[in-house]
PDB file of N, CA and C in Angstrom:
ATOM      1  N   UNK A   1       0.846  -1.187   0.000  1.00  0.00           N
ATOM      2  CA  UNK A   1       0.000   0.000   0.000  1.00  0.00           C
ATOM      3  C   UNK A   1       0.886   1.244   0.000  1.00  0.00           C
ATOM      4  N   UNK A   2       0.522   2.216  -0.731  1.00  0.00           N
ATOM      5  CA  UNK A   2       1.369   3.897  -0.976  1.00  0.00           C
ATOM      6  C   UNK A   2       0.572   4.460  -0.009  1.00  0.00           C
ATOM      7  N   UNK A   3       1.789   5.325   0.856  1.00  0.00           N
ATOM      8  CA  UNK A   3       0.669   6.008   1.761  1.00  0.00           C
ATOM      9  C   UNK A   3       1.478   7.391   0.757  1.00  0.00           C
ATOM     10  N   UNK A   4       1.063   8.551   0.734  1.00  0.00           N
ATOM     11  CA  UNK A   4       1.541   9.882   0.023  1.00  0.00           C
ATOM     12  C   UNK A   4       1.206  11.053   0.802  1.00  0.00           C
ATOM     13  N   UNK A   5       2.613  11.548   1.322  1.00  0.00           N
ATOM     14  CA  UNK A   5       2.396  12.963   1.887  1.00  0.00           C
ATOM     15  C   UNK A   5       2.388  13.563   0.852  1.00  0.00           C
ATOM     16  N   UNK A   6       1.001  14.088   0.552  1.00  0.00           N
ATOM     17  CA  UNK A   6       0.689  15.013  -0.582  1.00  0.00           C
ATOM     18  C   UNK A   6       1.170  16.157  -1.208  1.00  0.00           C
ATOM     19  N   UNK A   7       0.643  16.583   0.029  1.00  0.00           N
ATOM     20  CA  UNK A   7       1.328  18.272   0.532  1.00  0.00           C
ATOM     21  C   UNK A   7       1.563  19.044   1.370  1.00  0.00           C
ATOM     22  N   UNK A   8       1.761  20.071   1.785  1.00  0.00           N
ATOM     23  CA  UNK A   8       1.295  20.878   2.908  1.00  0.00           C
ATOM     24  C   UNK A   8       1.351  22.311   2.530  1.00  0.00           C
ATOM     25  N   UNK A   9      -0.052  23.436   2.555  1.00  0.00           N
ATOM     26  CA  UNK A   9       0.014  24.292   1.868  1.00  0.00           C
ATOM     27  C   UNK A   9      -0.041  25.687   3.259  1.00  0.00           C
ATOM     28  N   UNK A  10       0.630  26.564   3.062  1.00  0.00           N
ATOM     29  CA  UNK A  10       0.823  27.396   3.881  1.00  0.00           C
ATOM     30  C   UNK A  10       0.576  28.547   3.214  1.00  0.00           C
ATOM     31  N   UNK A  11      -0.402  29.270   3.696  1.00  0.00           N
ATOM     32  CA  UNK A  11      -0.995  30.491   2.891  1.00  0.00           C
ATOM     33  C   UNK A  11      -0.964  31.672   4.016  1.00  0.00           C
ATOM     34  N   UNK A  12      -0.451  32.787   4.118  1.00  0.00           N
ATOM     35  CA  UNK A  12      -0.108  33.720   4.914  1.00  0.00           C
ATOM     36  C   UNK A  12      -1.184  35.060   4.775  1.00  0.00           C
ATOM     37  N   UNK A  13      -1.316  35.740   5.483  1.00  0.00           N
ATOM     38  CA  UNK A  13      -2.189  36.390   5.231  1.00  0.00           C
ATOM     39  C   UNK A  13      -2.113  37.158   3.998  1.00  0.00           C
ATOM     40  N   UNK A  14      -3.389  37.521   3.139  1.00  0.00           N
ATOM     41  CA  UNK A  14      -3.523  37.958   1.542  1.00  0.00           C
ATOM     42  C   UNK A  14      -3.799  39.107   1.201  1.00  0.00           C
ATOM     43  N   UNK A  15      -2.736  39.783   0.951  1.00  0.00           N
ATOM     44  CA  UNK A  15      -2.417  41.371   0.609  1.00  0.00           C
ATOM     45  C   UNK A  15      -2.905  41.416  -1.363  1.00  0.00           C
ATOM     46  N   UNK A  16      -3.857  42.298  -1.632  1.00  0.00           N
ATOM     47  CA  UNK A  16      -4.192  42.755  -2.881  1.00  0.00           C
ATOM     48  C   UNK A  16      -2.740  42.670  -3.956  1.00  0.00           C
ATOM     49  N   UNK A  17      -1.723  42.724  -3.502  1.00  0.00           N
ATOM     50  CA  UNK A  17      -0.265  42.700  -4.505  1.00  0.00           C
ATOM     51  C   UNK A  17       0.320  41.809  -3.817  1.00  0.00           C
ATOM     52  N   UNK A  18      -0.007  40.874  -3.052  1.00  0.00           N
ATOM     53  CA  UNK A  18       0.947  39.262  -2.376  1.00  0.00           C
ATOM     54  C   UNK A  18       2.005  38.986  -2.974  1.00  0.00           C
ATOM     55  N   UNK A  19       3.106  38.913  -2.940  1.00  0.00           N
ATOM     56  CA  UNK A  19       3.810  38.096  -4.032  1.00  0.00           C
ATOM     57  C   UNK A  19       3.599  36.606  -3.616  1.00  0.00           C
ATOM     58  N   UNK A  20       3.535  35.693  -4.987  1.00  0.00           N
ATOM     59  CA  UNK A  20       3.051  33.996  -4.194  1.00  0.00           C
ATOM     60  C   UNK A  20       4.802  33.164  -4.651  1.00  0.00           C
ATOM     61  N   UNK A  21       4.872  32.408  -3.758  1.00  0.00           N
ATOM     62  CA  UNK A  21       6.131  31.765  -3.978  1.00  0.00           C
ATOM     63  C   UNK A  21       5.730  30.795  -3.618  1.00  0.00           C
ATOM     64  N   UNK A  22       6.652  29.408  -4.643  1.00  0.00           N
ATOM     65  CA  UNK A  22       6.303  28.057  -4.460  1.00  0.00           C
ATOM     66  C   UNK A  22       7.685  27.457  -4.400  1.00  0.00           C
ATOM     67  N   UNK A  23       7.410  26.270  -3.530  1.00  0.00           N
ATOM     68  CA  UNK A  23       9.030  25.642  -3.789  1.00  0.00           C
ATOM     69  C   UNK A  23       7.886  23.739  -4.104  1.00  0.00           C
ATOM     70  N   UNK A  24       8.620  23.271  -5.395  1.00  0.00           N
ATOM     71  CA  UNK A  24       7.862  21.960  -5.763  1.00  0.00           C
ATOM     72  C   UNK A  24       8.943  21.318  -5.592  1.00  0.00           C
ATOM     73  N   UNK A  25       9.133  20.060  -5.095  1.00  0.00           N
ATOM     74  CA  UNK A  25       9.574  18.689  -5.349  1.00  0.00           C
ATOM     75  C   UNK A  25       8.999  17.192  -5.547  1.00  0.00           C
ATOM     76  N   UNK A  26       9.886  16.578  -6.372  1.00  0.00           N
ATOM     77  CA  UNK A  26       9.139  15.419  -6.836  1.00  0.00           C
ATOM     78  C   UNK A  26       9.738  14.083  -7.115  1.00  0.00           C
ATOM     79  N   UNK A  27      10.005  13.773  -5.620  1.00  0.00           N
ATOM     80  CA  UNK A  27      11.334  12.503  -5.653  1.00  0.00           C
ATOM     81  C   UNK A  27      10.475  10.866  -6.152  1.00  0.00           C
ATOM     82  N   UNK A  28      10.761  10.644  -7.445  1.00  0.00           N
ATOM     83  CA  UNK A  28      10.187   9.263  -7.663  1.00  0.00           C
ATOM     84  C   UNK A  28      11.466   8.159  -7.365  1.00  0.00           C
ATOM     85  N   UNK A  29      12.367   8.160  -7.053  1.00  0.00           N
ATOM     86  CA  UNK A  29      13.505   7.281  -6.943  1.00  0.00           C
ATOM     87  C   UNK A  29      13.915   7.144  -5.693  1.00  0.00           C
ATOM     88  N   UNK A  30      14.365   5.905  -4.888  1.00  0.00           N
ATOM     89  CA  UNK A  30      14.440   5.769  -3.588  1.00  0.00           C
ATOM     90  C   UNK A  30      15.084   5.063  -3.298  1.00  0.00           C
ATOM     91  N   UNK A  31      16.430   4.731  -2.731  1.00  0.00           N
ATOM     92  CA  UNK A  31      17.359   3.958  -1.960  1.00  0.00           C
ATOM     93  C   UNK A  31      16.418   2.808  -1.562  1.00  0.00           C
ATOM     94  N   UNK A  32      15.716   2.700  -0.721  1.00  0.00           N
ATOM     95  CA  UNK A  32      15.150   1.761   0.086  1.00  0.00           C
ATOM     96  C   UNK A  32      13.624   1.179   0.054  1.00  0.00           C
ATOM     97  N   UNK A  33      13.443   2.260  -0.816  1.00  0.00           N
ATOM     98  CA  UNK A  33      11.704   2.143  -1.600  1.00  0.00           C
ATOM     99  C   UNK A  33      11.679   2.028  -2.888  1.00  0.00           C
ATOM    100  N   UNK A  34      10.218   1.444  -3.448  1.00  0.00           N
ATOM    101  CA  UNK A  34       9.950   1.117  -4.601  1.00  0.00           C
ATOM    102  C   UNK A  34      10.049   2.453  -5.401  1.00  0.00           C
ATOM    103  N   UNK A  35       9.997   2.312  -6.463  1.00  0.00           N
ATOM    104  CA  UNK A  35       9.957   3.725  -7.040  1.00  0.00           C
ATOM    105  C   UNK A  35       8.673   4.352  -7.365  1.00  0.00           C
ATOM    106  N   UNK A  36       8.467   5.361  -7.192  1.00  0.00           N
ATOM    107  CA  UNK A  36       6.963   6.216  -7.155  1.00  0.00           C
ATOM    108  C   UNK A  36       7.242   7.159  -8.266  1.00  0.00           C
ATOM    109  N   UNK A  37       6.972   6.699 -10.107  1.00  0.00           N
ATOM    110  CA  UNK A  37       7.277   7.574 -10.718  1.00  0.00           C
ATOM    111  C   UNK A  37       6.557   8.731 -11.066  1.00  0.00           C
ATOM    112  N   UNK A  38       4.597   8.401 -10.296  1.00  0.00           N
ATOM    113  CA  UNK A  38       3.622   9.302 -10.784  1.00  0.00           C
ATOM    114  C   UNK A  38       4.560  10.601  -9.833  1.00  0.00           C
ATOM    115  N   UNK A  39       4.968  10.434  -8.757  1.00  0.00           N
ATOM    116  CA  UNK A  39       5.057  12.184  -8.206  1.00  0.00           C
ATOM    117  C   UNK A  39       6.345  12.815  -8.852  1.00  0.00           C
ATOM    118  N   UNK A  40       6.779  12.431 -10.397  1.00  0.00           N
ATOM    119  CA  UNK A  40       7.484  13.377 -10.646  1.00  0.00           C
ATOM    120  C   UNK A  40       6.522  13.840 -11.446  1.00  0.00           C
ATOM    121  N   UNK A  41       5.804  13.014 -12.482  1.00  0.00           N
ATOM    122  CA  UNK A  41       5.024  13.775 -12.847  1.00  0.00           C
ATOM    123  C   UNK A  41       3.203  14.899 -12.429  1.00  0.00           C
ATOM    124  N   UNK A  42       3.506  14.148 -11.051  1.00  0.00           N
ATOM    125  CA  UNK A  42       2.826  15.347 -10.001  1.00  0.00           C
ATOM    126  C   UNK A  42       3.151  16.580  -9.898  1.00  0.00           C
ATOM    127  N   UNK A  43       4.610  16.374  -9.573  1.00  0.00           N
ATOM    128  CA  UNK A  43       5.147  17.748  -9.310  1.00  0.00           C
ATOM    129  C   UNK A  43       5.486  18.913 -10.235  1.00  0.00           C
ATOM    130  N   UNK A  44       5.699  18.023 -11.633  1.00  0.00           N
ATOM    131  CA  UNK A  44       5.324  18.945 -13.034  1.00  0.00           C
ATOM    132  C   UNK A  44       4.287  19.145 -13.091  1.00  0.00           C
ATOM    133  N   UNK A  45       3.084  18.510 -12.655  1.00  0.00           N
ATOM    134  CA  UNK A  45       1.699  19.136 -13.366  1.00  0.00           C
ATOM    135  C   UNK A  45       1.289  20.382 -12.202  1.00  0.00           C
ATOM    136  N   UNK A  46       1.747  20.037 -10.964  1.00  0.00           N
ATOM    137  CA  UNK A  46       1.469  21.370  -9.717  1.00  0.00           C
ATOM    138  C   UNK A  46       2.032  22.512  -9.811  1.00  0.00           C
ATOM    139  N   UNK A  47       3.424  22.253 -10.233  1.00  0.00           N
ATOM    140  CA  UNK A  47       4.587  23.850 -10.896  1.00  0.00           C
ATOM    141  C   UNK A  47       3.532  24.503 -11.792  1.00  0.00           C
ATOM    142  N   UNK A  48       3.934  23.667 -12.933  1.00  0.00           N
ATOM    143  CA  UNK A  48       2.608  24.132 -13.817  1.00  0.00           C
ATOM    144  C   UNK A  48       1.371  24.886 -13.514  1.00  0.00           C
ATOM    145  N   UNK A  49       0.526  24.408 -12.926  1.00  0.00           N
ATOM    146  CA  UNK A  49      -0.775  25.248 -12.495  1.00  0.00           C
ATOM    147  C   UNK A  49      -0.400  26.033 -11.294  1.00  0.00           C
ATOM    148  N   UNK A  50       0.857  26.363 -10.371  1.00  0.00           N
ATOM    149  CA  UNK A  50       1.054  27.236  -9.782  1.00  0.00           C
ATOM    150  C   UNK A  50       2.008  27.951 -10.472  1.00  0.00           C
ATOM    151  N   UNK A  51       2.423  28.326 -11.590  1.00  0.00           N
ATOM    152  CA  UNK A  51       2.741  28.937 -12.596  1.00  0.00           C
ATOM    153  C   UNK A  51       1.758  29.575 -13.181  1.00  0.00           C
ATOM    154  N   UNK A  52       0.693  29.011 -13.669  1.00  0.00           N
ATOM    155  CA  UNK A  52      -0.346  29.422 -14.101  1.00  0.00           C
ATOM    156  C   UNK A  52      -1.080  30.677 -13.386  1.00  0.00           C
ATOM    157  N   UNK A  53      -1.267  30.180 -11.665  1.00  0.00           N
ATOM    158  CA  UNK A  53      -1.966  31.240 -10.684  1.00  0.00           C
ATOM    159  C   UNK A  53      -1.246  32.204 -10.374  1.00  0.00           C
ATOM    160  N   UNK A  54       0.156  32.652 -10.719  1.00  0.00           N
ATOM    161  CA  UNK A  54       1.413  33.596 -10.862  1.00  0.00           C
ATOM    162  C   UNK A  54       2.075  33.150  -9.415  1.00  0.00           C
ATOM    163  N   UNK A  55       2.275  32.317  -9.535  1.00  0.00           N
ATOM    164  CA  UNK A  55       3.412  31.662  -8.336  1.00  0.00           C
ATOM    165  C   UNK A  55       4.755  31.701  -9.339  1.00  0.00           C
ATOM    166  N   UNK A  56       5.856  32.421  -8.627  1.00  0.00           N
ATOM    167  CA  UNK A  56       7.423  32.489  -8.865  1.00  0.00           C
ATOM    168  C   UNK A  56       8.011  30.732  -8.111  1.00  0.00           C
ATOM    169  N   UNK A  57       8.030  29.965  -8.983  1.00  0.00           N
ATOM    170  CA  UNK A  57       8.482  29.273  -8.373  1.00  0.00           C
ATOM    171  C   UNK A  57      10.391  29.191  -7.919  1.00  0.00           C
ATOM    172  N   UNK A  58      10.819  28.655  -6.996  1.00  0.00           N
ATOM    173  CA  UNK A  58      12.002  28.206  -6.111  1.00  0.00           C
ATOM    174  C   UNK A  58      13.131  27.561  -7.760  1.00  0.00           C
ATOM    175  N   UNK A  59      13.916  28.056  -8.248  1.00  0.00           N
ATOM    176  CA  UNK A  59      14.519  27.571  -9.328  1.00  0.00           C
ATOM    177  C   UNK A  59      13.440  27.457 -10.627  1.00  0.00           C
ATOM    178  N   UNK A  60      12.634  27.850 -10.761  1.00  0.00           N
ATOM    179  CA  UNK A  60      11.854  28.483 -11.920  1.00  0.00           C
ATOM    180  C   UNK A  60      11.134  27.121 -12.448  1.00  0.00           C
ATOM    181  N   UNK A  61      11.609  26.149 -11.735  1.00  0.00           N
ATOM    182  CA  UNK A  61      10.556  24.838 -12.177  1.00  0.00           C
ATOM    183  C   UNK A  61      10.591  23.530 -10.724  1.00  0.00           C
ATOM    184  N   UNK A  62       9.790  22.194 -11.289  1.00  0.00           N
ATOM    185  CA  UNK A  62       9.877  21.963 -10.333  1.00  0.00           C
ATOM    186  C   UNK A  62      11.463  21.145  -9.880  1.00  0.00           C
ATOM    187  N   UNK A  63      11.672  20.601  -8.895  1.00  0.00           N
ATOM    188  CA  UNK A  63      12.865  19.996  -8.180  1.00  0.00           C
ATOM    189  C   UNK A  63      12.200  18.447  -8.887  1.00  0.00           C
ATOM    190  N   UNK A  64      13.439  17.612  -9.618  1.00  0.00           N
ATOM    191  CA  UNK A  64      13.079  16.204  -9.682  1.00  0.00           C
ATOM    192  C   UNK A  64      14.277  15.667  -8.769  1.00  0.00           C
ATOM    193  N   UNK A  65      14.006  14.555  -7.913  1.00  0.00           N
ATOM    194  CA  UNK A  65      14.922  13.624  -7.487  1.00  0.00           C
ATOM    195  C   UNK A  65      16.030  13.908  -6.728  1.00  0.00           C
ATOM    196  N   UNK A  66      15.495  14.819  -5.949  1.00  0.00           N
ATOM    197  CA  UNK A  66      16.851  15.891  -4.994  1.00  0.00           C
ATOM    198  C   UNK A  66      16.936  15.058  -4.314  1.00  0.00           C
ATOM    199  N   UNK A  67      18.530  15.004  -3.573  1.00  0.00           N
ATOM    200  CA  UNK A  67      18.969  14.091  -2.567  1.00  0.00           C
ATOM    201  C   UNK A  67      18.713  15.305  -0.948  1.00  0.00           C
ATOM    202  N   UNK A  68      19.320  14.580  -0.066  1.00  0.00           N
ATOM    203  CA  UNK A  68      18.949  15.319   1.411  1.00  0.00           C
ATOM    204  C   UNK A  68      19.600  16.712   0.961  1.00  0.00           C
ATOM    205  N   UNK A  69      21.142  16.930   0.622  1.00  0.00           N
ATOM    206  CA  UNK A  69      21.340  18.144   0.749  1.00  0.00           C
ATOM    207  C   UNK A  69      20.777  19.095  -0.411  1.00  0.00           C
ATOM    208  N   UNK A  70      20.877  18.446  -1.690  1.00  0.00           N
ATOM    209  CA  UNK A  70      20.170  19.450  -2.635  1.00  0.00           C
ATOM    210  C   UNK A  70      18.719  19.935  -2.181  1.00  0.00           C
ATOM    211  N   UNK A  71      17.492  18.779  -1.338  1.00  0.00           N
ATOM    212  CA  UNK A  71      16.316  19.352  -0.977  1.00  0.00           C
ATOM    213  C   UNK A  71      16.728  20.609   0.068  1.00  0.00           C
ATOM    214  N   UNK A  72      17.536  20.363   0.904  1.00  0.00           N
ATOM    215  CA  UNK A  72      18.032  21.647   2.309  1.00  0.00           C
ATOM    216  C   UNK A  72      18.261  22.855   1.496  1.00  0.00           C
ATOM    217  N   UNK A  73      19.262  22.803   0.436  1.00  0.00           N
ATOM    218  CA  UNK A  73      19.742  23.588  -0.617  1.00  0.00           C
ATOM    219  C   UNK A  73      18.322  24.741  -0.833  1.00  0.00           C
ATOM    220  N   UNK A  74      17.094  23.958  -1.675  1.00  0.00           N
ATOM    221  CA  UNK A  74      16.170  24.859  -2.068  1.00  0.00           C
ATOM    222  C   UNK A  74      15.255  25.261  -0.786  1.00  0.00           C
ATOM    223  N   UNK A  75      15.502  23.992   0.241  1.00  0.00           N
ATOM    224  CA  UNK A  75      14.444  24.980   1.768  1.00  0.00           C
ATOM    225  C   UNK A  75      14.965  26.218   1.855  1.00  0.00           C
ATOM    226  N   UNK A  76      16.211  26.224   1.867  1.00  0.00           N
ATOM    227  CA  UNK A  76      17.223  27.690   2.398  1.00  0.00           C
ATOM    228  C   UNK A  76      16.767  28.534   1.358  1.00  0.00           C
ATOM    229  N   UNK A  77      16.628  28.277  -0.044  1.00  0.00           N
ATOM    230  CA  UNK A  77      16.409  28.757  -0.797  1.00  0.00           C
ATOM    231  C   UNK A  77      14.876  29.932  -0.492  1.00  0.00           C
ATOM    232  N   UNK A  78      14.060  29.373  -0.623  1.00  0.00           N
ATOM    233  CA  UNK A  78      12.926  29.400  -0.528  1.00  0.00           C
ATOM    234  C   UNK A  78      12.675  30.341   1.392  1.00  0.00           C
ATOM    235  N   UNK A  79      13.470  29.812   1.970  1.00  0.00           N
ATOM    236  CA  UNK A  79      13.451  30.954   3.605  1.00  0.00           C
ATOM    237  C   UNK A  79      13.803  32.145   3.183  1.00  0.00           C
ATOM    238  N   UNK A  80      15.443  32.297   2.363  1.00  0.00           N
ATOM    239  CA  UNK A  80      15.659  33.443   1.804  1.00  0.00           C
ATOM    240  C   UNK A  80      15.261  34.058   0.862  1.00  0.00           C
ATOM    241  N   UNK A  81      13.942  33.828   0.342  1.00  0.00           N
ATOM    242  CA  UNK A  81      13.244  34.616  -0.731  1.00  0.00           C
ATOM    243  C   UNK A  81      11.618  35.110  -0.045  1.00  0.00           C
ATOM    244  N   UNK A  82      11.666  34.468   1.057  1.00  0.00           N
ATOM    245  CA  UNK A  82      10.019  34.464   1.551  1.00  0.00           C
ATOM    246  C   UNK A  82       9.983  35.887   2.416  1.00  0.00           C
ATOM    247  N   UNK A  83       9.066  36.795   2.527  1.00  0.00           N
ATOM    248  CA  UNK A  83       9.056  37.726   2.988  1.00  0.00           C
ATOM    249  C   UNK A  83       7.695  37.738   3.734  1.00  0.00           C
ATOM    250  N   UNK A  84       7.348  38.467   4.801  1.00  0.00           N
ATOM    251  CA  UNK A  84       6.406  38.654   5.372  1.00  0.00           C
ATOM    252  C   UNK A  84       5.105  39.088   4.455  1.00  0.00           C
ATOM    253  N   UNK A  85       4.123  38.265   3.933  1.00  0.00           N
ATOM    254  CA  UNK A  85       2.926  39.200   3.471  1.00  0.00           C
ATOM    255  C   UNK A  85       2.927  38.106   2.390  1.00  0.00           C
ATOM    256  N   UNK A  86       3.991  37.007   2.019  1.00  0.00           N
ATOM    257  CA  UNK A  86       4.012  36.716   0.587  1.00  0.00           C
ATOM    258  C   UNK A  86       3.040  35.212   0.937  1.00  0.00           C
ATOM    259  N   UNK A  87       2.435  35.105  -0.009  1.00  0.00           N
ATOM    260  CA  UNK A  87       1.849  33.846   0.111  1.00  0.00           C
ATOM    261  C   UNK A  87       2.539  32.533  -0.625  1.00  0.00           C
ATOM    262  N   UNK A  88       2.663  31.398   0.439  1.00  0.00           N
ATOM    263  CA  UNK A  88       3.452  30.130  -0.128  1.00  0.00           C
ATOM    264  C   UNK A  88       2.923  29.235   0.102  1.00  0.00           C
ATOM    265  N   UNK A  89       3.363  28.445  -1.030  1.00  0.00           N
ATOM    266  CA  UNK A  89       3.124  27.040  -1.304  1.00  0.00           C
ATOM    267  C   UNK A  89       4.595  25.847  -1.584  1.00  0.00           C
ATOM    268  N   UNK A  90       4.326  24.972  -0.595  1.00  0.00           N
ATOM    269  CA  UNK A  90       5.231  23.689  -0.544  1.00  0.00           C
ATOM    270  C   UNK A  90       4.338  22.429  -0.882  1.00  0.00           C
ATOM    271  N   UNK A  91       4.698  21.978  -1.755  1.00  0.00           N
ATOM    272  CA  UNK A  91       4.172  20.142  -2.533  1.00  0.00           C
ATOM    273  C   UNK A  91       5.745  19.530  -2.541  1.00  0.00           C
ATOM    274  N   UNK A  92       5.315  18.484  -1.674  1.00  0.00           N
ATOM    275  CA  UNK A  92       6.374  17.053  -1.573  1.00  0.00           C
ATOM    276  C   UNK A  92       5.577  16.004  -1.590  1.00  0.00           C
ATOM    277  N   UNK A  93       5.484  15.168  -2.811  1.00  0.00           N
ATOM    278  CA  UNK A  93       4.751  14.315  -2.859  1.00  0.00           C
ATOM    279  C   UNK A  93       5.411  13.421  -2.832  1.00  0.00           C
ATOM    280  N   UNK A  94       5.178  12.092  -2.048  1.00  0.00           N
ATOM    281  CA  UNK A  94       6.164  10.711  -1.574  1.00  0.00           C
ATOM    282  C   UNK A  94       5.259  10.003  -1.297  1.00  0.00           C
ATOM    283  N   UNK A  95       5.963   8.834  -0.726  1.00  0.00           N
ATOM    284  CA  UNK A  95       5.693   7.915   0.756  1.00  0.00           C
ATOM    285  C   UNK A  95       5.818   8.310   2.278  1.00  0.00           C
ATOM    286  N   UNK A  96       4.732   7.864   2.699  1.00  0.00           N
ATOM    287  CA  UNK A  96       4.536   8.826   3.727  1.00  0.00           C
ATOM    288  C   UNK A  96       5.516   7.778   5.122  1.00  0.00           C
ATOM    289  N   UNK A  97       6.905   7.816   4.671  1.00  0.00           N
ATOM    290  CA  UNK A  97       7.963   6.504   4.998  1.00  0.00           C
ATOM    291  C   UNK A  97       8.878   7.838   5.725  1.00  0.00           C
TER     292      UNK A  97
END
């Protein structure tokens, strides 16, 4: 059975000019797990439509197959771009392992 941490969406309070920032990842490959190839193509179809709603995404698309430090890499990323007022969105779609 796949259990899938979907997402977790964090929306800050919504100012008429918000800027929206997204950080996507979409690890289908796994040391110790089967491979889950739908959430890479999850995480392209979510960039995508939060592209669409004018979300700046975290490296301008989504993250495929980041290891521990490259994912830390774009968290930091994504702390140092987030500003008070901006509205964000984080999708990590996996095993919920």
């Amino acid at each position: 059975m796949r259990f899938f941490f979907a997402c977790f969406l964090i929306l800050l309070p919504m100012h008429a000019q918000a800027e929206r920032l997204a950080l996507v990842i979409g690890n289908a490959e796994f040391e110790r797990s089967q491979s889950l190839p739908q959430t890479a193509a999850d995480a392209r179809a979510i960039a995508e439509k939060l592209r669409s709603l004018d979300f700046r995404l975290i490296g301008e698309a989504a993250h495929i197959n980041l290891n521990r430090a490259e994912m830390l890499r774009q968290i930091r990323a994504l702390g140092r771009e987030a500003e008070a007022g901006y509205e964000l969105v984080v999708y990590f779609p996996g095993p919920g392992i």
